[in-house]
Protein backbone atom coordinates (compact mmCIF):
# COMPACT_ATOMS: atom_id res chain seq x y z
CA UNK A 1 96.14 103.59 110.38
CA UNK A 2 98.25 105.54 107.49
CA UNK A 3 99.35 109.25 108.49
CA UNK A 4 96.88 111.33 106.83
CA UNK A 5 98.68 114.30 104.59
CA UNK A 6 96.74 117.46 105.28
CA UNK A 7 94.89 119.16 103.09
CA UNK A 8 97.44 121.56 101.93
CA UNK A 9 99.94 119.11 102.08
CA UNK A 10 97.87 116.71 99.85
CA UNK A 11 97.34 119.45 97.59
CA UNK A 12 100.91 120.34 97.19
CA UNK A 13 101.78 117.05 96.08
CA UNK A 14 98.91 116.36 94.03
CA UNK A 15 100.03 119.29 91.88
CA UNK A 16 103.60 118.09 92.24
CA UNK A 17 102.28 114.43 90.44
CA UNK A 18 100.23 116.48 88.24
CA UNK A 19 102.69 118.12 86.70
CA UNK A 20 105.52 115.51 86.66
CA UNK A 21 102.63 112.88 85.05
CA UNK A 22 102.08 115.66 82.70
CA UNK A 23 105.58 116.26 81.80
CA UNK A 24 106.39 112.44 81.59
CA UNK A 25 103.54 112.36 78.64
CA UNK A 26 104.91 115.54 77.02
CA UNK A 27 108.64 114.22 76.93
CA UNK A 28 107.26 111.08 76.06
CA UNK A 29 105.73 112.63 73.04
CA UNK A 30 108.68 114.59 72.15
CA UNK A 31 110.72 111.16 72.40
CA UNK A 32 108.03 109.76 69.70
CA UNK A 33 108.63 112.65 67.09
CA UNK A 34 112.22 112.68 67.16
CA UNK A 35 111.98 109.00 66.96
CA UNK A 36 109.58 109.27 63.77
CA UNK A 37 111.90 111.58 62.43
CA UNK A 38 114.90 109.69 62.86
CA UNK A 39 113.27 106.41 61.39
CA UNK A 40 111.81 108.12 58.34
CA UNK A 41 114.18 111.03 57.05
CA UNK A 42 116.50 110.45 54.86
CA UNK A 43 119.20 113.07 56.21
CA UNK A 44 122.13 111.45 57.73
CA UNK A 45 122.17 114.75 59.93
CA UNK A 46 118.86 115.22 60.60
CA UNK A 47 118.74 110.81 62.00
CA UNK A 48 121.81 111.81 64.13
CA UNK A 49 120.34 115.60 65.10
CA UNK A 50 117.14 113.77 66.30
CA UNK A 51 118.60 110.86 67.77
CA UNK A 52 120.84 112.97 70.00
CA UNK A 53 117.71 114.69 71.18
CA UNK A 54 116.61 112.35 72.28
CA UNK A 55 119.67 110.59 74.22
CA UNK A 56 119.50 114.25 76.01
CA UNK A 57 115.74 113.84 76.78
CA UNK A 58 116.37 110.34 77.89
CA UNK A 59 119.74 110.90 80.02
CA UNK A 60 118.80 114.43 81.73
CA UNK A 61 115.42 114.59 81.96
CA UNK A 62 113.09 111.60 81.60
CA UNK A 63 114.49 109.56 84.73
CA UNK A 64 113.85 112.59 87.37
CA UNK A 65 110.50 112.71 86.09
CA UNK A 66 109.80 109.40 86.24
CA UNK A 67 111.05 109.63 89.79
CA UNK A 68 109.00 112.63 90.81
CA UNK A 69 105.96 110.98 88.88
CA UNK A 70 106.76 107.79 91.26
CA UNK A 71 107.76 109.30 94.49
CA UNK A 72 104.32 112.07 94.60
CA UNK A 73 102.56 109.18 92.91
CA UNK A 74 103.43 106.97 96.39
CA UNK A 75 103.62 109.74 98.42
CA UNK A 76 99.68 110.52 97.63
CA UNK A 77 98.17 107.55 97.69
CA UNK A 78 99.98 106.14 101.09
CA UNK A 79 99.05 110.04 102.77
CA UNK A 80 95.19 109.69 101.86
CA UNK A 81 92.47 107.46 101.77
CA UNK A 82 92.93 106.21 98.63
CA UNK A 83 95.88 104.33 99.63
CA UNK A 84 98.36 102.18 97.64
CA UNK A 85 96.47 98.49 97.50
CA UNK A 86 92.75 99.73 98.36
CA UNK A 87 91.75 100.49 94.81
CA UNK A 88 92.38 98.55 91.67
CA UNK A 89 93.32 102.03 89.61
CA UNK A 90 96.05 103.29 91.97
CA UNK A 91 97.31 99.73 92.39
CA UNK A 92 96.94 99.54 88.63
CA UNK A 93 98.69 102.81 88.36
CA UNK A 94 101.54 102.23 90.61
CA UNK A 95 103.02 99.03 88.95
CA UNK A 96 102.60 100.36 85.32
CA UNK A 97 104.49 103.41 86.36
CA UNK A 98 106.80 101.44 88.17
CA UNK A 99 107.12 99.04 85.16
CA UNK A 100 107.77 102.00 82.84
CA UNK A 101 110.28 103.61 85.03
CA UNK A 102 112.34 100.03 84.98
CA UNK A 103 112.00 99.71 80.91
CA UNK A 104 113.01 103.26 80.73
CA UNK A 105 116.29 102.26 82.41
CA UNK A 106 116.71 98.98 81.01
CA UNK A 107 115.15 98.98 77.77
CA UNK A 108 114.83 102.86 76.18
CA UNK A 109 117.61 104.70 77.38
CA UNK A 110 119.77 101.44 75.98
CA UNK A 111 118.26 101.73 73.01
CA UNK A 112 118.79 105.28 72.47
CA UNK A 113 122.48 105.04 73.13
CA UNK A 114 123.36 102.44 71.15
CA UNK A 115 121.55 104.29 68.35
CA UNK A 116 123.44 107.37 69.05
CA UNK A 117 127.00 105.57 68.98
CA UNK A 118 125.84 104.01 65.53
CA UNK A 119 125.41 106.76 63.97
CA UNK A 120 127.58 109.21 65.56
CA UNK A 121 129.98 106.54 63.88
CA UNK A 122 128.65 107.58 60.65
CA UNK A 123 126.49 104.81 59.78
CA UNK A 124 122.80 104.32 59.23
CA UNK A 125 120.35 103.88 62.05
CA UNK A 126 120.54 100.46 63.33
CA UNK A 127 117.15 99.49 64.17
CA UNK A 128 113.83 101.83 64.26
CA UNK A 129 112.46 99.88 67.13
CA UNK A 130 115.15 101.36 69.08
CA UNK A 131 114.13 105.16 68.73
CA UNK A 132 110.20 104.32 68.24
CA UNK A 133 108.91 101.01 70.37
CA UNK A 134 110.01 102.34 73.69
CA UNK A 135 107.79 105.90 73.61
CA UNK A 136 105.19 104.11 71.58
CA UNK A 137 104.62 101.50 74.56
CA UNK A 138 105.53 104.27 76.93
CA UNK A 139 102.93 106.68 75.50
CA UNK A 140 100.25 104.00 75.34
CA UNK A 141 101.01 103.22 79.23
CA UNK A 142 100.67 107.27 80.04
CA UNK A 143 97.38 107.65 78.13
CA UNK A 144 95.73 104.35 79.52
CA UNK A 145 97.45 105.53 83.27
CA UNK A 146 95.52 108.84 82.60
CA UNK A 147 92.42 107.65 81.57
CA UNK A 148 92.10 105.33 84.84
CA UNK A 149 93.08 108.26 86.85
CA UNK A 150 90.18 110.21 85.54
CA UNK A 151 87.35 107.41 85.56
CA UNK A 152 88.53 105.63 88.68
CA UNK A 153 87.21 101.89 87.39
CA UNK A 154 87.50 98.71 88.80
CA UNK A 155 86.52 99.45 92.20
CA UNK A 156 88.30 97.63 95.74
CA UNK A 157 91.03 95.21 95.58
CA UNK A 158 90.71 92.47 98.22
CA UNK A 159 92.44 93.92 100.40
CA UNK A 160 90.63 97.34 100.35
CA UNK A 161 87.25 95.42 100.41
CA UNK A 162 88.83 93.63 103.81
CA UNK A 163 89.77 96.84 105.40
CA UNK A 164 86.27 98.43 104.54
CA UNK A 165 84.64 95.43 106.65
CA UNK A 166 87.02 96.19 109.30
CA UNK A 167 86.36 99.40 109.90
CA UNK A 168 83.42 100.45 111.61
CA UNK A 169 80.54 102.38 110.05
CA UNK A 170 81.24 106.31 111.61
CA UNK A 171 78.34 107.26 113.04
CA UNK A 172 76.01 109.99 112.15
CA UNK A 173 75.06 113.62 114.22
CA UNK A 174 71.52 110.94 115.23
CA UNK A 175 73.52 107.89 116.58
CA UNK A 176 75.42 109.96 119.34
């Protein structure tokens, strides 16, 4: 049986995850302006302004709250009865966050940079999916990660349905 976090414990780092989730969305949507911006002005200095926002939001700030959002996301489910693989919407949760962590490293931040050094070299912005697809997918994953949060869907995975036959019924006050 999983070490149970107690109850202040558990409510610590639910408002940790709260509040890294939270700030993961708003960066993400700050990402998304500053990407619109960059992609549709027609300022040299306003596409390199915006860019550079955004390789600061992506270098200093998005990866430890991706972490946080991870670690208190983990931390959570394997300290209460939810758990990790009992329930389709944490299990759900847990890979999308872990697959947006992974394309912010490999994919985003990447992108960012590379947009950064073209223009920071004075010439136009190479590519708009650079600066836009990675918080529009990212944003999409948040929302939908939010929305299963709230509503809880889906129900047990197999493996929660097999631990719920394995453990007995508790008894009531009546049965003892």
């Amino acid at each position: 049986m999983n070490p149970k976090l107690s109850r202040p414990a558990r409510r610590t780092v639910l408002v940790v995850h709260v509040i890294a989730s939270a700030s993961w969305l708003g960066l993400t949507l700050g990402l998304l302006a500053l990407g619109i911006t960059a992609a549709t002005t027609g300022s040299a200095v306003t596409v390199e302004a915006s860019v550079r926002a955004m390789k600061l939001f992506a270098d200093w700030l998005l990866l430890p709250v991706a972490f946080l959002t991870l670690l208190s996301g983990l931390v959570l489910s394997l300290g209460t009865a939810w758990g990790l693989a009992r329930h389709r919407w944490v299990w759900t949760k847990f890979w999308l966050t872990l697959a947006t962590t992974t394309a912010t490293v490999f994919a985003l931040r990447p992108g960012v940079n590379s947009a950064v050094t073209a223009v920071a070299a004075g010439g136009p912005l190479p590519d708009a999916g650079d600066v836009l697809m990675g918080p529009v997918v990212s944003l999409s994953a948040y929302v939908f990660m939010t929305v299963i949060s709230v509503l809880k869907p889906w129900g047990l995975t197999r493996r929660g349905r097999r631990l719920r036959l394995r453990t007995p019924a508790r008894r009531t006050l009546q049965d003892a």
